[in-house]
Protein backbone atom coordinates (compact mmCIF):
# COMPACT_ATOMS: atom_id res chain seq x y z
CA UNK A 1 -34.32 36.50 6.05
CA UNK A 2 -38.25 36.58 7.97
CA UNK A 3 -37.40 35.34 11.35
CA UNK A 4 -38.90 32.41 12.16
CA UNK A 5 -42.50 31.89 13.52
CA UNK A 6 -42.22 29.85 17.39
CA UNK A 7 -44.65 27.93 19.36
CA UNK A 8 -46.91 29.79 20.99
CA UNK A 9 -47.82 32.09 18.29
CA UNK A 10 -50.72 31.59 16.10
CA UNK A 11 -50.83 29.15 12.86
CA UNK A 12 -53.74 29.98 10.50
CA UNK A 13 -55.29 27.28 8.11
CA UNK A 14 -57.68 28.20 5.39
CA UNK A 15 -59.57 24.87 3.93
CA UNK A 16 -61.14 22.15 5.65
CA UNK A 17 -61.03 18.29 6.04
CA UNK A 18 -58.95 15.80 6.23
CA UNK A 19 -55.30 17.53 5.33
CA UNK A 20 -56.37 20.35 7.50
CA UNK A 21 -57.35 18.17 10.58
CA UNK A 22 -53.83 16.67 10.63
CA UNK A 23 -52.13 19.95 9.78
CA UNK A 24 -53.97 21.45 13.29
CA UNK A 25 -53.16 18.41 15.18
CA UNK A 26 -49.59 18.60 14.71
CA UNK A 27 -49.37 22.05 14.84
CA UNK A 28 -51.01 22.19 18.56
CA UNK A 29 -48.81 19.33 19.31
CA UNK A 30 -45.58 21.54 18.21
CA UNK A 31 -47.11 24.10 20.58
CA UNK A 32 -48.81 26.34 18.26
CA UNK A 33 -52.19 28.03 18.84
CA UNK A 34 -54.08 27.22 15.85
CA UNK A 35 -57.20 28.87 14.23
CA UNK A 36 -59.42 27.63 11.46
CA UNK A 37 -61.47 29.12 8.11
CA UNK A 38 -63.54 26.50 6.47
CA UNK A 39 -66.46 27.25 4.32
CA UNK A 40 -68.42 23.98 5.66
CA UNK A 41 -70.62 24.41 9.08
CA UNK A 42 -69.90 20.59 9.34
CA UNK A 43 -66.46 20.33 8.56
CA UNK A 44 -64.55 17.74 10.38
CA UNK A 45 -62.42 20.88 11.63
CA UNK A 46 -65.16 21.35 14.18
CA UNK A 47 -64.18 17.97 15.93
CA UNK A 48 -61.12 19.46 16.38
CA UNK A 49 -59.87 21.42 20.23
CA UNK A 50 -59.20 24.26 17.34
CA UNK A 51 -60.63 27.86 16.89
CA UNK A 52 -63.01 27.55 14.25
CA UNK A 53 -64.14 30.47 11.77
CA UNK A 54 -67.15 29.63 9.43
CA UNK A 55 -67.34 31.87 6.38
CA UNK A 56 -67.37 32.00 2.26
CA UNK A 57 -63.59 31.36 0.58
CA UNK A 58 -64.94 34.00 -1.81
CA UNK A 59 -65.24 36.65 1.40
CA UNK A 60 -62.27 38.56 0.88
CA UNK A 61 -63.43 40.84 3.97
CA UNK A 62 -63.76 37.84 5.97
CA UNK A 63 -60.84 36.19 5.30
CA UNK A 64 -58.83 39.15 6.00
CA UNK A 65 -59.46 39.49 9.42
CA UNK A 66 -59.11 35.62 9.93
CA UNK A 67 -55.82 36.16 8.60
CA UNK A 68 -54.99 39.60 11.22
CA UNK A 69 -55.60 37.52 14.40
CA UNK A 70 -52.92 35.04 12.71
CA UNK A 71 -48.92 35.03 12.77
CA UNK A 72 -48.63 32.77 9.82
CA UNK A 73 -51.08 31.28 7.35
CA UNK A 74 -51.34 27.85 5.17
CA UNK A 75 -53.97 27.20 2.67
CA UNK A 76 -55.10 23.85 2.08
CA UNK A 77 -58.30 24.55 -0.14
CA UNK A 78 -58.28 25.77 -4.22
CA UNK A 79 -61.26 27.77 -3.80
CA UNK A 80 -59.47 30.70 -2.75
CA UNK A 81 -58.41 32.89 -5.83
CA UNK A 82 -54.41 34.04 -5.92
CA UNK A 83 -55.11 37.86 -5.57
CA UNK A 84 -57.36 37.17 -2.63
CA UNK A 85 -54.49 35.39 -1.02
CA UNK A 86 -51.98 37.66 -1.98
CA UNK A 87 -53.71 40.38 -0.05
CA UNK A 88 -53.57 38.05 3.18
CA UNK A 89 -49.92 38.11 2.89
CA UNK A 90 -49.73 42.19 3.58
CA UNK A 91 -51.51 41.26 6.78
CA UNK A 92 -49.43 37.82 7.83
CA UNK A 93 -47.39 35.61 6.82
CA UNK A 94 -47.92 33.42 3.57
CA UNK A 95 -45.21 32.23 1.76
CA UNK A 96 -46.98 29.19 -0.26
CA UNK A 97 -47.49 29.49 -4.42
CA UNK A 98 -50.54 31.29 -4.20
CA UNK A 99 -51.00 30.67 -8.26
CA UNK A 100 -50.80 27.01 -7.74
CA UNK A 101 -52.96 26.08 -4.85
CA UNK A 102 -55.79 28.21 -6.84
CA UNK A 103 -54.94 26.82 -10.33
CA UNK A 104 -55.02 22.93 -8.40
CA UNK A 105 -58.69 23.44 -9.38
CA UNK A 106 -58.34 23.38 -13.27
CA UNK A 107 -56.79 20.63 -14.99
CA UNK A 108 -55.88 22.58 -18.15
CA UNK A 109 -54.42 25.48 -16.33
CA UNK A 110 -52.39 23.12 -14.43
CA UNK A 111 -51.10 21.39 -17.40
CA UNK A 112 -49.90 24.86 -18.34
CA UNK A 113 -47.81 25.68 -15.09
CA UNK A 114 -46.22 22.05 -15.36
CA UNK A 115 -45.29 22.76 -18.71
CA UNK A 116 -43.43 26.20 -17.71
CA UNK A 117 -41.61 24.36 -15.23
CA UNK A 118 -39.92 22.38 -17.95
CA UNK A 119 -41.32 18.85 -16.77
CA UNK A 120 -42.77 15.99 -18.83
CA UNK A 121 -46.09 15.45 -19.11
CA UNK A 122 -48.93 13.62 -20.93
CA UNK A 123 -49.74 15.37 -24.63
CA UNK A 124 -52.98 17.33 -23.93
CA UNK A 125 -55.81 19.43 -25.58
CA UNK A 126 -58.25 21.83 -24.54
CA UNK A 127 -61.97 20.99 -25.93
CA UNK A 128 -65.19 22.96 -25.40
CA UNK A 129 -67.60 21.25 -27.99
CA UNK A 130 -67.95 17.82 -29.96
CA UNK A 131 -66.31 18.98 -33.01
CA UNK A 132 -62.82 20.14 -30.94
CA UNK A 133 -62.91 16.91 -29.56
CA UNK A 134 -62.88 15.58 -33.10
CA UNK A 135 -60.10 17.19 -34.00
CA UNK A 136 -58.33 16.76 -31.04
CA UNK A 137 -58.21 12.66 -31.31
CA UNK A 138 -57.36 12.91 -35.08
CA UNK A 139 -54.06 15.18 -33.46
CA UNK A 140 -53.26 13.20 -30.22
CA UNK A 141 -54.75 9.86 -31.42
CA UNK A 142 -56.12 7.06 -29.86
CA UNK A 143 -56.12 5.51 -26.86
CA UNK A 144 -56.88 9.15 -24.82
CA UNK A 145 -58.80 9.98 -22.17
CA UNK A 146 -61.64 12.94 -21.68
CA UNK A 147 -61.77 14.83 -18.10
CA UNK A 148 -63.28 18.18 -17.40
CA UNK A 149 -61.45 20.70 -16.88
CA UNK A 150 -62.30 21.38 -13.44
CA UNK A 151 -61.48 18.59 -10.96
CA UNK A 152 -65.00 19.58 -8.81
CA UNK A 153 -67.06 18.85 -11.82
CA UNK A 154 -65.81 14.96 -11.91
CA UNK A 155 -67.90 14.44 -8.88
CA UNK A 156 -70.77 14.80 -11.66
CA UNK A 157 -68.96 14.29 -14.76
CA UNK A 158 -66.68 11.02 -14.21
CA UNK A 159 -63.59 10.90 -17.34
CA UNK A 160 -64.19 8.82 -20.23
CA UNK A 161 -61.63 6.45 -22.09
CA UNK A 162 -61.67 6.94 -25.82
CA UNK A 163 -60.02 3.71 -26.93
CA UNK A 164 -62.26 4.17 -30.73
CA UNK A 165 -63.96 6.31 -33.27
CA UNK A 166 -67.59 4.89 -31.70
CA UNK A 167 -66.57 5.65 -28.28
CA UNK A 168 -67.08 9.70 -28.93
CA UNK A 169 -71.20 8.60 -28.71
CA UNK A 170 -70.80 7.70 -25.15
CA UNK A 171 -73.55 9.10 -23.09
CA UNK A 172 -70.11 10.02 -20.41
CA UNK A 173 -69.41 12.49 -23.03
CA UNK A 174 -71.57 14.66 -23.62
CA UNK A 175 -71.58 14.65 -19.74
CA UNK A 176 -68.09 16.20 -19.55
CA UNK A 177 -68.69 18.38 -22.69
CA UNK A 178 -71.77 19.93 -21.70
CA UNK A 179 -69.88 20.66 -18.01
CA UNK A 180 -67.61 23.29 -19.11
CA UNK A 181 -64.62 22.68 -20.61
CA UNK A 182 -62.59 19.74 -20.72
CA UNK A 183 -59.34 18.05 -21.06
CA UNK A 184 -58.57 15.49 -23.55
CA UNK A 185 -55.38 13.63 -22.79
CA UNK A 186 -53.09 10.40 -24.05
CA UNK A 187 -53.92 7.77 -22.11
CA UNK A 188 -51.32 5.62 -21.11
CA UNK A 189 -52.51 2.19 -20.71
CA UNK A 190 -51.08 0.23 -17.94
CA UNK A 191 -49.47 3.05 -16.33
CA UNK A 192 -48.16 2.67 -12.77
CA UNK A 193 -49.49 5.48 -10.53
CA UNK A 194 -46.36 6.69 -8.16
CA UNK A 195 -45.83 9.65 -5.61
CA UNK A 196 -43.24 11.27 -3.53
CA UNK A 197 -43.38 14.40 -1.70
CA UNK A 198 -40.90 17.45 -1.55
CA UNK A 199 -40.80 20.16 0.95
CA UNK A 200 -38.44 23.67 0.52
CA UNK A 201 -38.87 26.63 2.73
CA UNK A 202 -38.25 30.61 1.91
CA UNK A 203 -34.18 30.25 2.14
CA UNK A 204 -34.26 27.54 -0.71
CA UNK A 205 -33.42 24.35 2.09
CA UNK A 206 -35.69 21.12 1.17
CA UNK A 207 -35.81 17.70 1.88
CA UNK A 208 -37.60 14.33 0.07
CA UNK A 209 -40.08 11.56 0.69
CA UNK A 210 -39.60 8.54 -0.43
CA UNK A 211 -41.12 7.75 -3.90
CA UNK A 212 -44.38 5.23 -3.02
CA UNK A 213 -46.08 3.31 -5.44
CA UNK A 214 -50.04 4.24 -5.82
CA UNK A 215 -53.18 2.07 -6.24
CA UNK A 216 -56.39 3.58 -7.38
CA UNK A 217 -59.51 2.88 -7.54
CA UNK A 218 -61.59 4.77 -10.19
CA UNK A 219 -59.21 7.62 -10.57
CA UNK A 220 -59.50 7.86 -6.45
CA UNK A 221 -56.37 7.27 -4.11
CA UNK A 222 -56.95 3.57 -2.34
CA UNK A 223 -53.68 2.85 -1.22
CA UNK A 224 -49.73 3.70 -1.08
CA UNK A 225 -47.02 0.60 -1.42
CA UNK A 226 -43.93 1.98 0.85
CA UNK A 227 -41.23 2.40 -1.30
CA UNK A 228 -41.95 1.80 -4.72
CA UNK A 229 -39.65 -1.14 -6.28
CA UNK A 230 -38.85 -0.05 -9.81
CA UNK A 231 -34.98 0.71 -9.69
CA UNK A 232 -32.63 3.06 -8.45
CA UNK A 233 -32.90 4.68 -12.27
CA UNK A 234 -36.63 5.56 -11.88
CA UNK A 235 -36.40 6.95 -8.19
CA UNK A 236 -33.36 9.64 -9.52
CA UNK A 237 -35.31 10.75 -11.99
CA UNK A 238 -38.56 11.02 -10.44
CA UNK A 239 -36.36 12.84 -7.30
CA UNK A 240 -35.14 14.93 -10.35
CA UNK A 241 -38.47 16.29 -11.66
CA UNK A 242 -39.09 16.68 -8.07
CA UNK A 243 -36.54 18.84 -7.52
CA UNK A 244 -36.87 20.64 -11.08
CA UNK A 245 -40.58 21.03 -10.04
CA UNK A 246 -39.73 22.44 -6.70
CA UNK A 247 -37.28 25.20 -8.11
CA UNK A 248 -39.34 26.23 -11.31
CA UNK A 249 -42.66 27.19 -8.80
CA UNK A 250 -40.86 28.28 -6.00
CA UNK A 251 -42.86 26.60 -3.74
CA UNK A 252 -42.73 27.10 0.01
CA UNK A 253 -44.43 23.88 2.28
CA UNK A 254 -45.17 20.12 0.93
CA UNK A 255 -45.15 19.60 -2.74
CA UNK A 256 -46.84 17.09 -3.38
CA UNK A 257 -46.38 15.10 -6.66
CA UNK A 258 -48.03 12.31 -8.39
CA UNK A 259 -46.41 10.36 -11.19
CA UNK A 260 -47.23 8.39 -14.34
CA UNK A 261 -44.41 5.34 -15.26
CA UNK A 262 -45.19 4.07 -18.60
CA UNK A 263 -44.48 0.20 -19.56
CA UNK A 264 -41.64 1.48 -21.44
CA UNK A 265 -40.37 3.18 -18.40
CA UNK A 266 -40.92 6.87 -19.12
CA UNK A 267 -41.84 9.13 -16.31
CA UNK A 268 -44.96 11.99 -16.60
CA UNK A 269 -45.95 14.19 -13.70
CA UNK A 270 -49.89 14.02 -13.46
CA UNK A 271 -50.24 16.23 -10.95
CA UNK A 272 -49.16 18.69 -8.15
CA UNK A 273 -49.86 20.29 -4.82
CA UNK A 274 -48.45 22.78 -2.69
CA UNK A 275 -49.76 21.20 0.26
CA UNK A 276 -50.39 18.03 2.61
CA UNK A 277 -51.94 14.86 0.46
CA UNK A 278 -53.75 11.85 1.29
CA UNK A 279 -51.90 9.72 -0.53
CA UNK A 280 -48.60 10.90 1.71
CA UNK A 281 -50.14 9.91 5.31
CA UNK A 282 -48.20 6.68 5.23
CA UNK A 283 -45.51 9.44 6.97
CA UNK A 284 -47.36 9.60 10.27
CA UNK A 285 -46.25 6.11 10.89
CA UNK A 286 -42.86 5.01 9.02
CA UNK A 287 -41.04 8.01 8.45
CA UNK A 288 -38.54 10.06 10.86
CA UNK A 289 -40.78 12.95 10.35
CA UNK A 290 -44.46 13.26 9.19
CA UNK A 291 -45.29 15.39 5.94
CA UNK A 292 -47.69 17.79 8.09
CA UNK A 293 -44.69 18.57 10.67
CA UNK A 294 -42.53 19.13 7.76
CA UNK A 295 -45.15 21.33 6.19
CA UNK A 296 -44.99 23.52 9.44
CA UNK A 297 -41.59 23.79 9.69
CA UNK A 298 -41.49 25.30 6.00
CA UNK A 299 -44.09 27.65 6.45
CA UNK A 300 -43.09 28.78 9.58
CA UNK A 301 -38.71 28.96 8.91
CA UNK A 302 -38.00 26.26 11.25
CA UNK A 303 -35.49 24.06 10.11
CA UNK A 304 -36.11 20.98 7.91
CA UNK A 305 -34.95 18.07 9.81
CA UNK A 306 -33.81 14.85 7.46
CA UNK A 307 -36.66 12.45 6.28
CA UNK A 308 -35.26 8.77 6.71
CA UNK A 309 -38.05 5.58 6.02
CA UNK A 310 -37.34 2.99 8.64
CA UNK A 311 -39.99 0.80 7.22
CA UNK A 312 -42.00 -1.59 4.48
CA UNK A 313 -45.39 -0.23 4.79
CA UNK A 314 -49.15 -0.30 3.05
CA UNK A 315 -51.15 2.93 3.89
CA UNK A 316 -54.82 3.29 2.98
CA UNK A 317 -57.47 5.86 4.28
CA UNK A 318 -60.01 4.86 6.27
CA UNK A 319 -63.60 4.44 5.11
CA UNK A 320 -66.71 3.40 5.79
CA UNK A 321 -66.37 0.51 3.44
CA UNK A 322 -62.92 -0.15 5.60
CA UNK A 323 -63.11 1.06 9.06
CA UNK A 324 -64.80 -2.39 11.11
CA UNK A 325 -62.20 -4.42 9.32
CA UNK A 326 -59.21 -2.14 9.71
CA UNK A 327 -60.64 -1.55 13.94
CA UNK A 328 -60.44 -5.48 14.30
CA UNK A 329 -56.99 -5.73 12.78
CA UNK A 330 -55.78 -2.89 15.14
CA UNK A 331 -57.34 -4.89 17.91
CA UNK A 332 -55.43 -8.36 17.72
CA UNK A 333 -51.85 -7.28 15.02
CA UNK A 334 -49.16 -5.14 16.64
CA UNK A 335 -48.28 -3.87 12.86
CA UNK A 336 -51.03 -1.66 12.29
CA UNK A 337 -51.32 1.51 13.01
CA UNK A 338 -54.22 4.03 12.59
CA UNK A 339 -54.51 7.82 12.76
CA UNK A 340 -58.28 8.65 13.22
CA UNK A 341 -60.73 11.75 13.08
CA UNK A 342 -64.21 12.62 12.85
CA UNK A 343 -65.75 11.19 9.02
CA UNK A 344 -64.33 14.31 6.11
CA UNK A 345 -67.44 14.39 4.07
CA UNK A 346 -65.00 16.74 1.69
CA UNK A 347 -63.71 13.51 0.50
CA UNK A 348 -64.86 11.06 -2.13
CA UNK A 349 -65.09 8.49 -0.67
CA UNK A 350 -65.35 9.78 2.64
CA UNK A 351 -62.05 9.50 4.71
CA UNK A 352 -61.58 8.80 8.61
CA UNK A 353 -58.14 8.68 8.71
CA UNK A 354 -55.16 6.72 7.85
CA UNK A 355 -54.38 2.75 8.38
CA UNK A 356 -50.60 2.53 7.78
CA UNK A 357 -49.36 -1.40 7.97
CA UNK A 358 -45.52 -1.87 8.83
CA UNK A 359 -43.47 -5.08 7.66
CA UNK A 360 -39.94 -6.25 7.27
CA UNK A 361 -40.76 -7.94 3.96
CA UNK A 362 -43.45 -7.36 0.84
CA UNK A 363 -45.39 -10.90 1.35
CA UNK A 364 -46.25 -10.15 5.11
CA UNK A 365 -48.17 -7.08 4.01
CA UNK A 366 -49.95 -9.43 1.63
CA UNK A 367 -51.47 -11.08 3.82
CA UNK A 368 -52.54 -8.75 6.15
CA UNK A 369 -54.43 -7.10 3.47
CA UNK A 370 -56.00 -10.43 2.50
CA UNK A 371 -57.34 -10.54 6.02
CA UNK A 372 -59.88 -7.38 4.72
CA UNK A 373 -60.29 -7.97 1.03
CA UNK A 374 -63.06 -9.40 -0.06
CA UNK A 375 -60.88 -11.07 -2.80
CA UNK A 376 -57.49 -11.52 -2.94
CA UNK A 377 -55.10 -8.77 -3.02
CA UNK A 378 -52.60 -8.35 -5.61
CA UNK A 379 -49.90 -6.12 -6.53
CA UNK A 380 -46.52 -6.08 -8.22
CA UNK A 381 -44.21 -5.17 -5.76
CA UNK A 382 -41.26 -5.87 -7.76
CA UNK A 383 -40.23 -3.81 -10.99
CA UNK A 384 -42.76 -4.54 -13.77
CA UNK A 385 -41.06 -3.78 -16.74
């Protein structure tokens, strides 16, 4: 058993923006002295009273004697290959999935992973030209839905739904095809988008977030609903996968999970990450402990303290679009809360922080939502199906 890292020694984090800012925040606040690798001269990192170290993720040399002056490492970033990070670990102390935080960056070798670890997921093909793609559909049928492969080429290359033989002429696809490779997958129409958050450390102890309810906004994270109303049956067996996910990758920090529920109630995982998320920053404000402290404690062998949710809550980052309205709310209601850095330009849109909205019951957070839509807000709190 590695004897635990304490406050005062030095917490490494490799990646940038907005996970990373929170992660260094906390840490200092636990009592850490924190450093910093980020590949961006402008990263909001730089905002932070943090050591900063400016350099490639492909600089092996580089990031080896970032990670020497360092007790303990976390990587936050998928642009750092597994052997790379590997080596680190002979130098300090890394105990996260290294496969998994570099395979976060393809879709298709993701898919793979999940499907080792025995969960359920969406039917999927991998399809380099026109003619796979053909063939593909004919096998996995319509409605699907055409991604690249590699989650930075969306940016460039938004996903196409193929709801019909015509739709294969869309100009979005030879887009994607002509990118790389690419992911065709069933699409499940009408889908609700949930997420919950698991967190284990090196001697097999973990604990859970709640499961949250997701909105989206094309295919980006706009807001969490705090908990998710769909039945006791759906949270077990999304706490299950959780759980089945957690043992299968070994995974040492936050795992974070995001969910597909179908309108006949099945469950598919749609993604993972063995770190911090976004979408899980609703924590900083309504639960016992936040994910990024939790994260720390993993990574480091302190112990993981229980994670109780003492509240109702709506959580949305902060944006440009967002920030006057959500500033004036702050100003004149006692339930909001914000957590708020320097603008992460890593993000799409661009994040600021976190607006988390407390309430004792669903239609109060209504209506403070109305009071910065442009139209009126709607969601099904209660179980849809």
């Amino acid at each position: 058993m590695k004897a635990p890292i304490l406050p005062g020694q030095v917490f490494g984090i490799i990646g940038g923006g907005h996970e990373a800012v929170f992660l260094a925040l906390t840490a200092a606040r636990m009592g850490y002295s924190v450093s910093s690798f980020v590949e961006d001269p402008d990263d909001a990192m730089h905002y932070v009273p943090v050591k900063v170290t400016v350099g490639s993720y492909q600089d092996e040399k580089a990031l080896m004697e970032f990670a020497k002056a360092t007790d303990v490492i976390t990587c936050v970033t998928g642009a750092v290959e597994s052997p790379v990070l590997n080596t680190l670990s002979e130098v300090t102390r890394f105990d996260q999935n290294s496969d998994m935080i570099y395979l976060e960056q393809d879709a298709f070798m993701e898919k793979a992973l999940l499907e080792t670890a025995g969960v359920r997921i969406p039917r999927y093909q991998l399809v380099t030209n026109a003619s796979e793609l053909k063939e593909a559909v004919e096998e996995l049928d319509y409605p699907c839905i055409l991604k690249c492969s590699r989650y930075d080429h969306r940016k460039v290359a938004p996903s196409v739904i193929l709801e019909k033989e015509k739709d294969l002429k869309q100009d979005g696809v030879e887009k994607i095809l002509s990118s790389g490779s690419a992911l065709l997958e069933v699409f499940i129409d009408k889908a609700q988008v949930l997420s919950l958050g698991v967190a284990r450390n090196a001697q097999g102890d973990s604990v859970l977030y709640p499961l949250v309810s997701l909105e989206e906004e094309n295919y980006h994270y706009k807001r969490a609903f705090v908990p998710a109303q769909h039945g006791m049956s759906v949270v077990i067996e999304a706490q299950s996968m959780a759980e089945k996910l957690n043992q299968a990758l070994q995974t040492v920090g936050m795992l974070s999970i995001k969910l597909l529920l179908s309108p006949q109630g099945t469950l598919y995982v749609q993604h993972v990450a063995n770190r911090p998320s976004l979408w899980l920053d609703y924590s900083m404000t309504v639960t016992t402990v936040s994910q990024y402290e939790t994260h720390i404690r993993a990574i480091t062998g302190l112990p993981l303290p229980a994670v109780e949710l003492f509240s109702m809550a709506i959580s949305t980052p902060i944006q440009p679009k967002n920030m006057e309205a959500i500033f004036m709310q702050t100003m004149t209601k006692d339930n909001w809360h914000i957590s708020v850095h320097h603008c992460d330009d890593t993000k799409e849109p661009n994040c600021f922080g976190d607006a988390t909205v407390m309430a004792t019951k669903a239609d109060e957070l209504y209506r403070s939502f109305n009071d910065i839509e442009d139209e009126q807000f709607h969601f099904e709190w209660q179980k849809p199906y």
